[in-house]
Protein backbone atom coordinates (compact mmCIF):
# COMPACT_ATOMS: atom_id res chain seq x y z
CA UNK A 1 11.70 16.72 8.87
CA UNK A 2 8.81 14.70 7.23
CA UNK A 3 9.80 11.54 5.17
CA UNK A 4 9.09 11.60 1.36
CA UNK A 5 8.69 7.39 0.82
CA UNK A 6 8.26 8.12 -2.74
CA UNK A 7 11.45 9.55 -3.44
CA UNK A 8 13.13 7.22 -0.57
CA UNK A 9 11.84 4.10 -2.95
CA UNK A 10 12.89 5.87 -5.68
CA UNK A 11 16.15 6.58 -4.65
CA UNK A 12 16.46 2.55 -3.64
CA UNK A 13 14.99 1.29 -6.86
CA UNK A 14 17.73 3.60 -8.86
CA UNK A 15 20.95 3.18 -6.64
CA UNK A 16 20.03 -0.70 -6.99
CA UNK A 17 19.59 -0.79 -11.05
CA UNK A 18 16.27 -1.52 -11.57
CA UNK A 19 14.51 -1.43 -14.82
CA UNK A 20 11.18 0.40 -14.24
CA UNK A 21 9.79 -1.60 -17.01
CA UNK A 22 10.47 -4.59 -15.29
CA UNK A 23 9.10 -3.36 -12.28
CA UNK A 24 6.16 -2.00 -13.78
CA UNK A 25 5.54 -5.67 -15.32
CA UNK A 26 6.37 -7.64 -12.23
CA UNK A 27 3.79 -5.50 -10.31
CA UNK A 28 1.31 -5.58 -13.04
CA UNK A 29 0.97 -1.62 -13.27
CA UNK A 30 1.91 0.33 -16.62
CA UNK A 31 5.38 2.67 -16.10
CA UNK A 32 3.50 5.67 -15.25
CA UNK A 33 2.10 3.99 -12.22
CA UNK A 34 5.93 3.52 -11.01
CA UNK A 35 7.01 7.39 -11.26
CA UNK A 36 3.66 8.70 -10.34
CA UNK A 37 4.41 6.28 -7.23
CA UNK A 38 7.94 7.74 -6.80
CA UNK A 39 6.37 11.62 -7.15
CA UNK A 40 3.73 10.63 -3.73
CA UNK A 41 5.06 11.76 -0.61
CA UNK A 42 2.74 9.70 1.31
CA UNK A 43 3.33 6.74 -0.66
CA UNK A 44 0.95 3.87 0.54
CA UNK A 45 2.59 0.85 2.88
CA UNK A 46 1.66 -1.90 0.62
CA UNK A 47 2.91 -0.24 -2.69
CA UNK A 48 6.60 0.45 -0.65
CA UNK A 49 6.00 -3.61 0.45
CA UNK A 50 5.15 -4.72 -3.37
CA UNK A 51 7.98 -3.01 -4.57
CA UNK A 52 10.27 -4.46 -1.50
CA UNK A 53 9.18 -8.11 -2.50
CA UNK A 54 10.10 -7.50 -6.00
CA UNK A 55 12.96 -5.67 -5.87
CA UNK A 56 14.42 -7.99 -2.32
CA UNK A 57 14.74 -5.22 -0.05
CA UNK A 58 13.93 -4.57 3.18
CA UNK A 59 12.45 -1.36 3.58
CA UNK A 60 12.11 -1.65 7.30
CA UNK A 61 16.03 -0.12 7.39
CA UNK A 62 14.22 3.42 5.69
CA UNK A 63 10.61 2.88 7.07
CA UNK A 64 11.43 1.56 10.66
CA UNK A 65 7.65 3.55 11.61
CA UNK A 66 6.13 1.03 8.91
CA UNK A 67 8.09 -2.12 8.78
CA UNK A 68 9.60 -4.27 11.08
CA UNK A 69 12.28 -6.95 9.98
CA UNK A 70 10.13 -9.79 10.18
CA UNK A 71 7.73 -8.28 7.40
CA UNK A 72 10.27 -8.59 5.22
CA UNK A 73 12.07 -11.42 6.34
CA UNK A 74 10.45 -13.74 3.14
CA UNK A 75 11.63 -11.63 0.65
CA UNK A 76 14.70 -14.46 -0.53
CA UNK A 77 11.82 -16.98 -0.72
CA UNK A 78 10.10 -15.79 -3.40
CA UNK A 79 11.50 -16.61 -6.63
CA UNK A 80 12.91 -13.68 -8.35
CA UNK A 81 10.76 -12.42 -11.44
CA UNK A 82 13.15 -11.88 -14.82
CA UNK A 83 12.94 -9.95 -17.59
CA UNK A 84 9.09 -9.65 -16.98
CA UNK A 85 8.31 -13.20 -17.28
CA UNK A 86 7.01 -13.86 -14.29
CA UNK A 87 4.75 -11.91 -11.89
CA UNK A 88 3.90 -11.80 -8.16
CA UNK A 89 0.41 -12.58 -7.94
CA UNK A 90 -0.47 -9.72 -4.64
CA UNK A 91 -4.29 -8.95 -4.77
CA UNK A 92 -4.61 -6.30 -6.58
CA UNK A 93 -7.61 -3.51 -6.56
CA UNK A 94 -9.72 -3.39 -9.67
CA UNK A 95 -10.26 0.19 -8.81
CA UNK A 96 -6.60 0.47 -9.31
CA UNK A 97 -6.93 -0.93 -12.74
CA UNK A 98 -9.37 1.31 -13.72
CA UNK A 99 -7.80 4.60 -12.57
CA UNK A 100 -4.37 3.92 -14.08
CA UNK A 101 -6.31 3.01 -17.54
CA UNK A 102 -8.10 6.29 -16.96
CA UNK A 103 -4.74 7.65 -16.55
CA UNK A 104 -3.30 6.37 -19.26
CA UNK A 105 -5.94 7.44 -21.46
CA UNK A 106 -6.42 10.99 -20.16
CA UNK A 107 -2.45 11.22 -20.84
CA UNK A 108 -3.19 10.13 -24.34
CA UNK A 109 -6.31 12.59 -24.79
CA UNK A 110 -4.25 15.39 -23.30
CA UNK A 111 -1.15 14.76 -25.85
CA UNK A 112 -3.65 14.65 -29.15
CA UNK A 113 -5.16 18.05 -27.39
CA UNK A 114 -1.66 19.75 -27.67
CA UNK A 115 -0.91 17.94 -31.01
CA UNK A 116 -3.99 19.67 -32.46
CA UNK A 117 -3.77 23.09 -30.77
CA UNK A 118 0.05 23.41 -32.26
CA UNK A 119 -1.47 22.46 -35.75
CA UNK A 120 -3.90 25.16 -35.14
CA UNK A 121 -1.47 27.60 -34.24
CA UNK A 122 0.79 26.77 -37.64
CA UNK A 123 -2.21 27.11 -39.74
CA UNK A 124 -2.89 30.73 -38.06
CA UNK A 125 0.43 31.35 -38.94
């Protein structure tokens, strides 16, 4: 059976308590980022390690084919972001940007779409 590392992560980040606001903001990626993250079945290696570092923990247990122990053996080093005030500085893709902005509007464009077709439909009415 084929792994699903979005819903393994998931699964960690939930059993473990984690805000997904605070995650979002400690990775530097809006909410939707996180559960569109969660929904990938092939979720990519360095999102799972981001979200390792932030969260402290060691993915190699679930991802043994990715990870070894020493990749995450660091992860009590870095000081541990609260309440959103601080953030990991990991290079980040300005593509990445981009596309979850483009995201975020489209999500936007789509709701005013539905908002207006239901007020259409009342009117008809």
């Amino acid at each position: 059976m084929e792994k699903d590392y979005g819903k393994i992560v998931e699964y960690i980040v939930r059993k473990n308590g984690y805000n997904i606001t605070e995650l979002a903001t400690n990775l530097s990626v809006n909410r939707r980022s996180i559960y569109n993250w969660f929904n990938q079945k092939d979720l990519r290696t360095d999102i799972i390690f981001r979200i390792g570092y932030i969260i402290r923990h060691d993915f190699s247990n679930e991802f043994p084919e990715l990870f070894t122990k020493d990749d995450f053996k660091n992860i009590y080093n870095v000081r541990q972001p609260c309440l959103g005030q601080m953030s990991l500085s990991f290079p980040n893709n300005d593509d990445e940007d981009w596309k979850n902005k483009y995201i975020e509007l489209l999500e936007k464009y789509n709701t005013i779409l539905i908002s207006n077709k239901q007020v259409k439909n009342l009117q008809l009415k």
